[in-house]
Protein backbone atom coordinates (compact mmCIF):
# COMPACT_ATOMS: atom_id res chain seq x y z
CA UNK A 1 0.00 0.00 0.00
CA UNK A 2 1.46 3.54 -0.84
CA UNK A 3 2.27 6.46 1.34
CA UNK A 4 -0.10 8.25 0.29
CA UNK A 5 -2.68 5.71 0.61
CA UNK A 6 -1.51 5.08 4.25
CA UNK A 7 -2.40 8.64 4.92
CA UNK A 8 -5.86 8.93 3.59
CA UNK A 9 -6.90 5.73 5.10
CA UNK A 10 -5.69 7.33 8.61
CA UNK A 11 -7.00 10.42 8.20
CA UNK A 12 -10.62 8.56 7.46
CA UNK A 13 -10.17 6.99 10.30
CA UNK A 14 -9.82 10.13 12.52
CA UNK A 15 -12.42 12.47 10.73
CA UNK A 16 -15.37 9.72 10.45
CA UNK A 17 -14.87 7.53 13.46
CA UNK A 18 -12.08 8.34 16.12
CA UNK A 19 -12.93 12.14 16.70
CA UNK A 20 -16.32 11.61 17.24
CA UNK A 21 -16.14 8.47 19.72
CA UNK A 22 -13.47 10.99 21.45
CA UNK A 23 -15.93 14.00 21.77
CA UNK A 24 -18.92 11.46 22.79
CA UNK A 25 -17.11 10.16 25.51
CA UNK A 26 -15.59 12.43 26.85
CA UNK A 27 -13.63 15.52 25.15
CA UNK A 28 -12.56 16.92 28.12
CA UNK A 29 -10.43 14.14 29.07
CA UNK A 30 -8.15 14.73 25.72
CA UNK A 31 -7.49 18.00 26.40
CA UNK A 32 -6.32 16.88 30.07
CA UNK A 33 -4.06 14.02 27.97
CA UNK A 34 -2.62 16.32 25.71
CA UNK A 35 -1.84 18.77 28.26
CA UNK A 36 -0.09 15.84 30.29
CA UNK A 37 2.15 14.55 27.26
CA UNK A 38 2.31 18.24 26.32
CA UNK A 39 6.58 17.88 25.20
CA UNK A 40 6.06 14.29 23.44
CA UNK A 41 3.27 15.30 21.49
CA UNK A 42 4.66 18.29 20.71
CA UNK A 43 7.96 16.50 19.54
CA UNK A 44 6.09 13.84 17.27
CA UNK A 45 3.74 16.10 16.16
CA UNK A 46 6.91 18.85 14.86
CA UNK A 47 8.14 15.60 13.21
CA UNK A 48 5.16 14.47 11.54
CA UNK A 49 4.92 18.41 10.13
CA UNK A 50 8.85 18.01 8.67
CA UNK A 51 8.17 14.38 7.02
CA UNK A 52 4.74 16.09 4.97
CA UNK A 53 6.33 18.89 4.00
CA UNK A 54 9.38 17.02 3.00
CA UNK A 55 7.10 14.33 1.21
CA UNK A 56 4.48 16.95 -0.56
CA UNK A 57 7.78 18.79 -1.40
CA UNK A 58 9.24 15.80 -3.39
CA UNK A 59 5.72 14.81 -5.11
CA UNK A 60 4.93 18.49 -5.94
CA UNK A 61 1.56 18.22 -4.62
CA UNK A 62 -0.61 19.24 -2.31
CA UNK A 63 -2.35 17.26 0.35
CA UNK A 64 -6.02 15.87 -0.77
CA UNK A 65 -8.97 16.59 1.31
CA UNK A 66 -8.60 13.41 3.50
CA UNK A 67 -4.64 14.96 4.34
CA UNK A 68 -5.72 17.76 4.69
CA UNK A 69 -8.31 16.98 7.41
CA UNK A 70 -5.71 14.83 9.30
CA UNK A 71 -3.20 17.86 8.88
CA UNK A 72 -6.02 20.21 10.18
CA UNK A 73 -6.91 18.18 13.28
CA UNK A 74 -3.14 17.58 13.86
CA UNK A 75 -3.04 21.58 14.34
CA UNK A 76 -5.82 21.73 16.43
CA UNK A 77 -4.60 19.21 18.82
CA UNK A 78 -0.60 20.38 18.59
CA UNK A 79 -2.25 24.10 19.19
CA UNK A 80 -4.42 22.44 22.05
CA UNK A 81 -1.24 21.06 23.55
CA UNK A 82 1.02 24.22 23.59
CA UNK A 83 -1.71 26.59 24.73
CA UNK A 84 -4.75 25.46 26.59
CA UNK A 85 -4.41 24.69 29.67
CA UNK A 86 -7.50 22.74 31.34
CA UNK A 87 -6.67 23.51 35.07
CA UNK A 88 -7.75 26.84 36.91
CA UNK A 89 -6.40 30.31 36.78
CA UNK A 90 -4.62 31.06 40.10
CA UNK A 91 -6.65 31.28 43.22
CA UNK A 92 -6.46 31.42 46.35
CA UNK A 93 -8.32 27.98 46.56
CA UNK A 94 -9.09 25.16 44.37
CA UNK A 95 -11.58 22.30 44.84
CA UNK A 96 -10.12 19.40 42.44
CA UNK A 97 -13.68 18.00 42.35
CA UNK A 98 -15.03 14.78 44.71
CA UNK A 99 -13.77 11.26 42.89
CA UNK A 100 -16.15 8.46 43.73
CA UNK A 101 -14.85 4.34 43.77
CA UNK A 102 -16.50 2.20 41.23
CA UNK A 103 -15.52 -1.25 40.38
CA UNK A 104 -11.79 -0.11 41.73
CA UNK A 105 -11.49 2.88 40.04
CA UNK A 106 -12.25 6.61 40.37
CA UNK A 107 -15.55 8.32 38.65
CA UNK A 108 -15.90 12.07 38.68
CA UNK A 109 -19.61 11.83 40.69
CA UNK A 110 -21.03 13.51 43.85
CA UNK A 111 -19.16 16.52 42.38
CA UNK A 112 -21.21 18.69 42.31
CA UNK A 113 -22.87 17.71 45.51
CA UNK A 114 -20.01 18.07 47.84
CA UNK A 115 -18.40 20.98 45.93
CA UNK A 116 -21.29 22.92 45.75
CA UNK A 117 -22.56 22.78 49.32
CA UNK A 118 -18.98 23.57 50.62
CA UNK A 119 -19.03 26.64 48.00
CA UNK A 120 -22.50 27.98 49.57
CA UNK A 121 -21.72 27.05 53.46
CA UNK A 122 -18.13 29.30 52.96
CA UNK A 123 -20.51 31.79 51.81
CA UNK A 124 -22.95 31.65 54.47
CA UNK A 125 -20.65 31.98 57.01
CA UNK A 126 -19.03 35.10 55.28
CA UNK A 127 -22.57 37.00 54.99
CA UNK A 128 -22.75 35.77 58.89
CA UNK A 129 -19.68 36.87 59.89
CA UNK A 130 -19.27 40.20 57.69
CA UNK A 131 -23.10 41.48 58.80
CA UNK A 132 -21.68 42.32 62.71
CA UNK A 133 -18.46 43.51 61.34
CA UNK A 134 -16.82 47.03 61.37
CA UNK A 135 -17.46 47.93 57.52
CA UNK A 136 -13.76 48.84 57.20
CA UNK A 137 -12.50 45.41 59.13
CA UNK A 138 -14.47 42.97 56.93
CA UNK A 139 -13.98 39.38 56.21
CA UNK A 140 -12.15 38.34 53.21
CA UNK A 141 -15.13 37.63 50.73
CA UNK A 142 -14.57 34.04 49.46
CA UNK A 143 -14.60 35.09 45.71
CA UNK A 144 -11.36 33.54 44.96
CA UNK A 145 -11.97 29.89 44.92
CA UNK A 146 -12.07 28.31 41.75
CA UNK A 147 -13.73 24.72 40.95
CA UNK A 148 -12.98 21.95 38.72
CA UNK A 149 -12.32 17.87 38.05
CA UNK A 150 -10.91 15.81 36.32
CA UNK A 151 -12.89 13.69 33.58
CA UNK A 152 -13.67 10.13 34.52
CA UNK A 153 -11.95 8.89 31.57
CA UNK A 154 -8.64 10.56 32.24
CA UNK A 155 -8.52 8.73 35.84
CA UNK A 156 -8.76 5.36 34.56
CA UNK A 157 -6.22 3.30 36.54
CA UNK A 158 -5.27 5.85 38.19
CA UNK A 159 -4.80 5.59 42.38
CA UNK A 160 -6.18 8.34 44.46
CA UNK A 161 -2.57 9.01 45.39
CA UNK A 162 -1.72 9.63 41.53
CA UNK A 163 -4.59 11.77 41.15
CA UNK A 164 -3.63 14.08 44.09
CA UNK A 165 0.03 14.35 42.39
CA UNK A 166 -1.34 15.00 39.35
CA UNK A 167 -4.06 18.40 41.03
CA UNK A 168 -1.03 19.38 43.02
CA UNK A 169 1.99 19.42 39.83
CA UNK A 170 -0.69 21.32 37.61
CA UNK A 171 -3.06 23.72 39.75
CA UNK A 172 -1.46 27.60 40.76
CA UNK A 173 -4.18 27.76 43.58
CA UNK A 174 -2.52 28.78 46.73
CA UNK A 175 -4.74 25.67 48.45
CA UNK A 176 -5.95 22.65 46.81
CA UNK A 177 -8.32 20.57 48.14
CA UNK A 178 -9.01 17.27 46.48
CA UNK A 179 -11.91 15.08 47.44
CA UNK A 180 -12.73 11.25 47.29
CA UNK A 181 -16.01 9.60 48.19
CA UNK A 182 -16.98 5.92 48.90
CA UNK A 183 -20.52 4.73 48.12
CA UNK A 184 -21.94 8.30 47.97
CA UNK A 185 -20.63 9.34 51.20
CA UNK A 186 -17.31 11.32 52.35
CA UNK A 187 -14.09 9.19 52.57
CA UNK A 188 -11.01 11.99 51.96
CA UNK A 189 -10.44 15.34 51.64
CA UNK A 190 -7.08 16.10 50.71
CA UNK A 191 -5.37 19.25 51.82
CA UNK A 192 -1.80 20.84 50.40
CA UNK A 193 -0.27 24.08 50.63
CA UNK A 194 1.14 24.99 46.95
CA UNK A 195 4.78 25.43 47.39
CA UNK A 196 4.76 27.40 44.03
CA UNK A 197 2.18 29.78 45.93
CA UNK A 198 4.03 29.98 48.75
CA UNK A 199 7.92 30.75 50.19
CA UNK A 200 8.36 29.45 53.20
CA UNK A 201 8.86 32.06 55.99
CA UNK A 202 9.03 30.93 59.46
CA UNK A 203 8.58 26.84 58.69
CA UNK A 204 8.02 24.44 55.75
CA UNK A 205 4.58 24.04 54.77
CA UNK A 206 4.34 20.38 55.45
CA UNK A 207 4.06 20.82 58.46
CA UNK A 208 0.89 23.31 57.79
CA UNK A 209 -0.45 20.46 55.72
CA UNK A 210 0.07 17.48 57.88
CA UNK A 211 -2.21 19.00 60.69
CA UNK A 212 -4.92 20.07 58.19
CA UNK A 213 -5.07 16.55 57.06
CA UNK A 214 -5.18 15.03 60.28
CA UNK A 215 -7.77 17.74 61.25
CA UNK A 216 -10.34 16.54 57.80
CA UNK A 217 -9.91 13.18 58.40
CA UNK A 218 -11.09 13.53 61.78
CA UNK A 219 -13.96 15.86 60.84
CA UNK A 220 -15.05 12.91 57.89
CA UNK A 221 -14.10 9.77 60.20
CA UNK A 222 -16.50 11.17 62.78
CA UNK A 223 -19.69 8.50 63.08
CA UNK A 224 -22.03 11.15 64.28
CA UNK A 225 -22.21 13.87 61.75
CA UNK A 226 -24.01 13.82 58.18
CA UNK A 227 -22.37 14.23 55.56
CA UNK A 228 -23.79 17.66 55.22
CA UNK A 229 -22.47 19.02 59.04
CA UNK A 230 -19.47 17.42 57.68
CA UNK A 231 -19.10 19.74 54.75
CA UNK A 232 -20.41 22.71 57.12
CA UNK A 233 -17.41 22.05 59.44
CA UNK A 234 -15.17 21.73 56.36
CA UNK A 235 -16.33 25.13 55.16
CA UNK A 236 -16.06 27.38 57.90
CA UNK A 237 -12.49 25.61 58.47
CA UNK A 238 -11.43 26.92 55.06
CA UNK A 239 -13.26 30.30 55.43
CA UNK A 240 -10.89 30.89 58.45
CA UNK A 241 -8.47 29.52 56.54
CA UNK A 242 -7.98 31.93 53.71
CA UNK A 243 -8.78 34.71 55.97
CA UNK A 244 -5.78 33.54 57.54
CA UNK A 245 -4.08 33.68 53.90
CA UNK A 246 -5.41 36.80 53.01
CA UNK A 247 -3.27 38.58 55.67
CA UNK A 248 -0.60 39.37 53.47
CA UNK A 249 -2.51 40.33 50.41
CA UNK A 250 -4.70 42.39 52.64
CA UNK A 251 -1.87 44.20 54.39
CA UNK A 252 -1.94 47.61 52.48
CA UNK A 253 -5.78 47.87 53.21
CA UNK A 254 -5.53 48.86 56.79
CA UNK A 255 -2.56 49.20 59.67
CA UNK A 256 -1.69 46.68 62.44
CA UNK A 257 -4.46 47.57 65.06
CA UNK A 258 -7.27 47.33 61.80
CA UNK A 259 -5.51 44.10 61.27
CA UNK A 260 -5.11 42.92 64.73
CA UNK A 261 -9.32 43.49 65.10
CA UNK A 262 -9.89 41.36 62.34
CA UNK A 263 -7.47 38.94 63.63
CA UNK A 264 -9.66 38.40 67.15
CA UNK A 265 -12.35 38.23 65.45
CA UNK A 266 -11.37 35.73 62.99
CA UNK A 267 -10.40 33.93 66.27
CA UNK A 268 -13.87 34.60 68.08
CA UNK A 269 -15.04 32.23 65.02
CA UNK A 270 -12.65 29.34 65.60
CA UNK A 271 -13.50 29.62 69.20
CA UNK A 272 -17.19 29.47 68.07
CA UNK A 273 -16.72 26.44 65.51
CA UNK A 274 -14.90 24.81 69.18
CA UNK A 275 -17.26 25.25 71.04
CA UNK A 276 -20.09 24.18 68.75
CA UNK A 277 -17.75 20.53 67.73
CA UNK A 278 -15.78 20.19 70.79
CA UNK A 279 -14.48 16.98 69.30
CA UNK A 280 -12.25 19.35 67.26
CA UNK A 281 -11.18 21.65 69.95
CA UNK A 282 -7.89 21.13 70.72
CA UNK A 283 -6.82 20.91 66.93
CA UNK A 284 -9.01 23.88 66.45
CA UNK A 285 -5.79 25.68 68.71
CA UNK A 286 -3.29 25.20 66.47
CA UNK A 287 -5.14 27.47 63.80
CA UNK A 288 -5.85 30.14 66.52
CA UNK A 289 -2.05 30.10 66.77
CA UNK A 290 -1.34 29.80 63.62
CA UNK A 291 -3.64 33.69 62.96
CA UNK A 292 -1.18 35.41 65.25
CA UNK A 293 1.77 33.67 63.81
CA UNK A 294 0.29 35.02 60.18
CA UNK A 295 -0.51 38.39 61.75
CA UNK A 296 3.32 38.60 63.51
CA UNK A 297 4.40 37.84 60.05
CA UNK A 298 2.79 40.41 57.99
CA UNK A 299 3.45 43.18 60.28
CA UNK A 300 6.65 42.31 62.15
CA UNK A 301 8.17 45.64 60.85
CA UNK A 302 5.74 47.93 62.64
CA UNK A 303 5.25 45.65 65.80
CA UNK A 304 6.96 47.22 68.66
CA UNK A 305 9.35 43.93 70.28
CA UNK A 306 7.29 43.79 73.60
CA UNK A 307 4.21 43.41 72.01
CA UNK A 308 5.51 41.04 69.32
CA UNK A 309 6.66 38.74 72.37
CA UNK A 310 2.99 39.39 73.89
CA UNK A 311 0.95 38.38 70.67
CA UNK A 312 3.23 35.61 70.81
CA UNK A 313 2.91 34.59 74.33
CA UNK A 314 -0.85 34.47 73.66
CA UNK A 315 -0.59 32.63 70.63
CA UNK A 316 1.63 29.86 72.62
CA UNK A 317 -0.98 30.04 75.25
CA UNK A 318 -2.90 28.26 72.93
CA UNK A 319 -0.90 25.95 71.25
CA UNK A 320 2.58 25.59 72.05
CA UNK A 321 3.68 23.13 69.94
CA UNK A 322 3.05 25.46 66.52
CA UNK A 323 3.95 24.85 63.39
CA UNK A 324 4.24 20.57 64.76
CA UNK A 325 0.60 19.15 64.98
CA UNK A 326 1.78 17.14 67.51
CA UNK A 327 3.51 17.36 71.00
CA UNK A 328 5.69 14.26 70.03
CA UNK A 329 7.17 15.72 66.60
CA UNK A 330 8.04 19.12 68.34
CA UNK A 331 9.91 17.57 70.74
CA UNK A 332 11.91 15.25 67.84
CA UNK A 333 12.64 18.83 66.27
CA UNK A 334 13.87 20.11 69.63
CA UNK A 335 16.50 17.12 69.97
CA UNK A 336 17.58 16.69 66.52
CA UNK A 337 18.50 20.43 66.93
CA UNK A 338 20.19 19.94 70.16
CA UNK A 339 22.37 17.17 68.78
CA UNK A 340 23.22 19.63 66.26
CA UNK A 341 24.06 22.52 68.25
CA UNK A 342 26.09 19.53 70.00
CA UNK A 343 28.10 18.81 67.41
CA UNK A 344 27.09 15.47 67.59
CA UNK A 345 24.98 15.36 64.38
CA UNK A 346 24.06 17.16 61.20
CA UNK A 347 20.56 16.21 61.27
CA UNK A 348 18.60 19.27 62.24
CA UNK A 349 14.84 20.57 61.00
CA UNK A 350 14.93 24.02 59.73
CA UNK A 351 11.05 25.00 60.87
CA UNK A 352 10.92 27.74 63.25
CA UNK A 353 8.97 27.07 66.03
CA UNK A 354 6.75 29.92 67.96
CA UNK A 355 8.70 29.54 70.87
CA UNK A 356 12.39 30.13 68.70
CA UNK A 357 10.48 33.27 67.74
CA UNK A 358 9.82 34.34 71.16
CA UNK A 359 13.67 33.51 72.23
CA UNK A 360 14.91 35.77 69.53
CA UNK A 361 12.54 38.59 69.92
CA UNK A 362 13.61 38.39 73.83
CA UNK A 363 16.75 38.13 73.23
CA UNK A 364 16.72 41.50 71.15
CA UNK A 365 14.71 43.60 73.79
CA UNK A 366 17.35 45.39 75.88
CA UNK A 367 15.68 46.21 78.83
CA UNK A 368 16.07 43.36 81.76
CA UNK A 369 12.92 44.21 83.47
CA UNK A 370 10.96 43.70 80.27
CA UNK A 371 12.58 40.33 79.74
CA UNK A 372 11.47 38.87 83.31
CA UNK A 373 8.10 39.96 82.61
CA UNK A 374 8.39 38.14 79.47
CA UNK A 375 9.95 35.18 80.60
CA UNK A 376 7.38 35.75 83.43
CA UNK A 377 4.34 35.26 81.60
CA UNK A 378 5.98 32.54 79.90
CA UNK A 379 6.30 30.28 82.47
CA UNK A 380 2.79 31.15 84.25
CA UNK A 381 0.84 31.05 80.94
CA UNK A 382 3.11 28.23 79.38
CA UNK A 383 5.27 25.99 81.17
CA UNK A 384 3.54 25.76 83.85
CA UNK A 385 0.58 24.50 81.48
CA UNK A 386 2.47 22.60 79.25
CA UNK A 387 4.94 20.92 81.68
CA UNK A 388 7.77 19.19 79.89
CA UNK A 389 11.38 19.10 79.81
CA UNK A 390 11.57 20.74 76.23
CA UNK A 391 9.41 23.69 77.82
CA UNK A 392 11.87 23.72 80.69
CA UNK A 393 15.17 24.28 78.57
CA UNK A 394 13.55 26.69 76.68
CA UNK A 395 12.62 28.64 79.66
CA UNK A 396 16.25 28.21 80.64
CA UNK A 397 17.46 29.36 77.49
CA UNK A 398 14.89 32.76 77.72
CA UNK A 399 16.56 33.17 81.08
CA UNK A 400 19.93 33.25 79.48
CA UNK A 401 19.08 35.72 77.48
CA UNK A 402 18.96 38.47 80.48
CA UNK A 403 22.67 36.94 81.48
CA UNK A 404 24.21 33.37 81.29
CA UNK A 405 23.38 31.08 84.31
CA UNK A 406 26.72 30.67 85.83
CA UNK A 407 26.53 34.39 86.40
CA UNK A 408 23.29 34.31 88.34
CA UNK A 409 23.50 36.64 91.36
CA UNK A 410 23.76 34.84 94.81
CA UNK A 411 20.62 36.34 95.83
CA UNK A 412 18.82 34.35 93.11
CA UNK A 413 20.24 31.24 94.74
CA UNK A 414 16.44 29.63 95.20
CA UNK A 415 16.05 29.67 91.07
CA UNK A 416 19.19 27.61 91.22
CA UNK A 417 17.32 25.51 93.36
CA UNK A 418 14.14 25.33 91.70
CA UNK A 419 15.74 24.79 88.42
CA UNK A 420 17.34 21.43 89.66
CA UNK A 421 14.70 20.34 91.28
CA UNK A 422 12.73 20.96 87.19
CA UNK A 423 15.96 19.03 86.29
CA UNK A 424 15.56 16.30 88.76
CA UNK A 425 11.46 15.87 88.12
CA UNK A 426 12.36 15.43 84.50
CA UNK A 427 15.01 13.29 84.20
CA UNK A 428 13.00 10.62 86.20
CA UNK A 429 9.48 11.74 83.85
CA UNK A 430 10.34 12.34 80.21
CA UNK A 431 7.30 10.76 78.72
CA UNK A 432 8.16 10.41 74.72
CA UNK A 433 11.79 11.66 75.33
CA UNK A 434 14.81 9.84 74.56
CA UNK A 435 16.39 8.27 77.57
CA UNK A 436 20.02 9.23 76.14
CA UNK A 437 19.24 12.69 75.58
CA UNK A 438 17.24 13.56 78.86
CA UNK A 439 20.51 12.19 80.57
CA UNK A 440 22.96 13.91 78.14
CA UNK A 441 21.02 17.14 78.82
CA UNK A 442 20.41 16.65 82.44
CA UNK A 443 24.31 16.16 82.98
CA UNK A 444 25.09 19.16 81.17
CA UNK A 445 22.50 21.71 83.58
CA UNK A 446 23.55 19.69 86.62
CA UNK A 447 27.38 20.72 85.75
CA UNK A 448 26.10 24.57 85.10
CA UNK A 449 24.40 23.97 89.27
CA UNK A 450 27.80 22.10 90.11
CA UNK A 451 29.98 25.48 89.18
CA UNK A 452 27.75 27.62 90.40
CA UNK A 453 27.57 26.53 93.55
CA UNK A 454 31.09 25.81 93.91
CA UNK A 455 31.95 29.52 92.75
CA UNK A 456 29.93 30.87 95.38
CA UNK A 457 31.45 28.39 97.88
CA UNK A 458 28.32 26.12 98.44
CA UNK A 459 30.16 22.61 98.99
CA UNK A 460 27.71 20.85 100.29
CA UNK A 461 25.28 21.80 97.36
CA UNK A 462 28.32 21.51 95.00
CA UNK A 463 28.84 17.69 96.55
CA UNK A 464 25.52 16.68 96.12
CA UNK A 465 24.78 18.02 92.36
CA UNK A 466 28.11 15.97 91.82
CA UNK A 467 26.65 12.60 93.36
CA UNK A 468 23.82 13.33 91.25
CA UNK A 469 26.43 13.32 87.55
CA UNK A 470 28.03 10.28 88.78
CA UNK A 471 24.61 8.62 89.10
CA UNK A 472 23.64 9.10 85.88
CA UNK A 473 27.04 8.47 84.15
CA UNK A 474 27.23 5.17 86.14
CA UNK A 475 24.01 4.31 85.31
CA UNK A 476 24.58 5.20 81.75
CA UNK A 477 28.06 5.32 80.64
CA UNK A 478 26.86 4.73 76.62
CA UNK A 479 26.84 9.13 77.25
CA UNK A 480 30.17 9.11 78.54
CA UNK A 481 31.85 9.05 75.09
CA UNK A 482 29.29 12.19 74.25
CA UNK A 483 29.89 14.80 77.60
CA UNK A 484 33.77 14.23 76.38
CA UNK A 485 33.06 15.11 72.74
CA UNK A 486 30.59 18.22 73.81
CA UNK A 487 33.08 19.32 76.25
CA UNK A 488 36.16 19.13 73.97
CA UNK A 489 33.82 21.24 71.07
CA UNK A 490 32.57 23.83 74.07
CA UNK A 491 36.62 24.07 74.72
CA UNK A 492 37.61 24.65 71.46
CA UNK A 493 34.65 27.41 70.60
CA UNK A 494 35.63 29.26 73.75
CA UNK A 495 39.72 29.64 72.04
């Protein structure tokens, strides 16, 4: 069979019978394929282009009506490739549609259902909100959320974890949200912070995303609600949410105290949403910390330090643990960067916790008085609330920042006192604490006690804070090897 023959016959095929079966079934799905293999096709379809030309060229002809066709849809699709693009314009959020299992794969039903309600419940609670509010201190109106899915036929054999890849690689919403259901009812709700949208400022956003993952999948794994207090939850989660967001973009519109109003108020609504699902309150705190952190952010510049270090200590008071969603990976962060500052290891997390923030805003304030009141409020309002060692050393290190502990006047001799007593409760309860660190850091406070008593000629206390090293080093001499190393670095940094 000729060439030429070849081509008609193909481009038959595509004009009277392929086309059409495409555009019946689905023709959004091709434009989501060609966008996908966007450089291949692009690459054949420049090929295909250079082998006509060339062949027309040595025939001296023209392509017949049935080439011609082919040629024509070839364009089409090659132009479809390079310049549509079937996801959303940038928003601030996306909703990648609600995916429903069938037979072991993923439809694109219950859609509009779930999307839709979630839509008009964010908007509800925006004309609820926004009708007691300060005209000039409004709400962020939820205009910038954009909606879309992906065609059925374009997910076939596709996992929901490809799927999620796929909404996340291709979307320029600053949130994307994308939703799976199980016979007709909620199963997932996928959350992710675009890291194209987004530099990271004061921690990574995984973190960010991890807790409002764990926070849906409680909301949906809850036997008790519907499935429409489900997506009312949901909503006013995500209205709070870009509120949140919107701090940044909004931060020409009105100065820190305009700001700061909106900011309690945005709180008086998680506090609301608490109260209402209590089953959510204590994950509910990490977003009421998370709105100062934001705020902090945005205006950091115009903040005076003291109130900076206030904002913060309220923020703390709420959740402590901010940006980990979890006591237990806070405190991992806190040792891998101790082993660091150690020398011991090079395996540190570069998030910023709340409380690092508070340490370095402390330590910039000059005045001593307003650093005990700081430090003050910090252990009334959190350690004292929050009892653990981490909180304790990070108390100790706030101290440090008025003057290093060795040089504690003698008059302050109880602190000394209470501090190894803090030491002493926590070395025997570290729940969810190494056993080799506690004793690592333990021995290295109990030397700081050890000096200072013996500089201020306190033998007896000097003798038993010694007894209390040996203990611990006889009891555990696998830390020997590391108090040598430590000592040998602190040595060497000091010449």
């Amino acid at each position: 069979m000729k060439l030429e023959n070849i081509a008609n016959f193909s481009g038959n095929i595509v004009t009277f019978a392929a086309l059409p079966a495409l555009i019946f079934f689905n023709y959004s799905a091709v434009l989501f394929f060609l966008n996908e293999w966007q450089f291949p096709f692009l690459f054949i379809a420049a090929a295909l282009y250079i082998f006509a030309i060339m062949y027309y060229a040595k025939k001296r002809a023209y392509p017949n009506k049935s080439a011609s066709g082919l040629l024509l849809i070839l364009t089409g699709a090659t132009c479809s490739a390079a310049f549509y693009n079937p996801y959303p314009d940038t928003s601030l959020i996306s909703i990648s549609g609600f995916y429903n299992e069938k037979d072991g794969a993923w439809v694109s039903s219950n859609t509009d259902e779930n999307t839709q309600d979630i839509l008009g419940k964010i908007k509800d609670t925006w004309n609820q909100a926004s009708s007691k509010e300060n005209p000039s201190f409004r709400f962020a109106e939820p205009f910038a959320i954009e909606t879309w899915q992906f065609p059925t036929l374009f997910l076939t054999h596709r996992s929901k974890q490809q799927i999620i890849k796929l909404a996340e690689e291709n979307s320029d919403s600053a949130v994307i949200l994308v939703g799976f259901t199980r016979d007709g009812k909620l199963d997932t709700l996928h959350y992710s912070l675009n890291k194209k949208a987004f530099q990271p400022n004061t921690h990574s956003v995984i973190q960010e995303n991890k807790w409002f993952n764990l926070l849906l999948s409680k909301i949906i794994d809850n036997p008790t609600l519907s499935d429409s207090h489900k997506r009312e939850i949901i909503a006013k989660i995500l209205f709070i949410d870009f509120n949140a967001r919107a701090l940044s973009v909004r931060a020409n519109e009105m100065d820190y105290l305009g700001m700061a109003n909106l900011v309690v108020k945005t709180q008086d609504e998680v506090i609301a949403l608490q109260n209402k699902y209590p089953f959510i309150k204590d994950e509910l705190n990490y977003l009421i910390a998370g709105l100062t952190a934001s705020l902090i952010d945005v205006y950091k510049d115009q903040l005076p330090e003291e109130k900076a270090a206030d904002l913060l200590i309220q923020a703390l008071s709420y959740y402590p643990y901010y940006p980990y969603s979890d006591k237990e990976s806070f405190q991992r962060a806190y040792v891998k960067s101790s082993y660091t500052n150690w020398r011991l290891s090079n395996d540190s997390e570069d998030d910023v916790t709340l409380i690092n923030e508070l340490l370095q805003i402390t330590n910039a304030i000059k005045d001593p008085e307003t650093k005990r009141t700081i430090i003050n409020d910090f252990k009334n309002y959190i350690f004292l609330t929050h009892a653990s060692p981490v909180m304790f050393y990070y108390m100790l290190e706030m101290i440090k920042t008025i003057h290093p502990l060795l040089e504690t006047p003698l008059k302050d001799v109880g602190h000394i006192r209470e501090w190894e007593e803090y030491t002493d409760n926590f070395l025997r309860q570290h729940t969810g604490m190494d056993d080799d660190f506690i004793d690592l850091k333990s021995t290295a406070l109990y030397s700081v006690y050890y000096f200072w008593f013996t500089k201020v000629n306190r033998k007896k206390d000097a003798a038993r804070v010694l007894k209390k090293i040996e203990n611990i080093t006889n009891y555990n001499p696998n830390i020997v090897p590391f108090l040598i190393k430590i000592n040998k670095e602190e040595k060497e940094a000091q010449h």
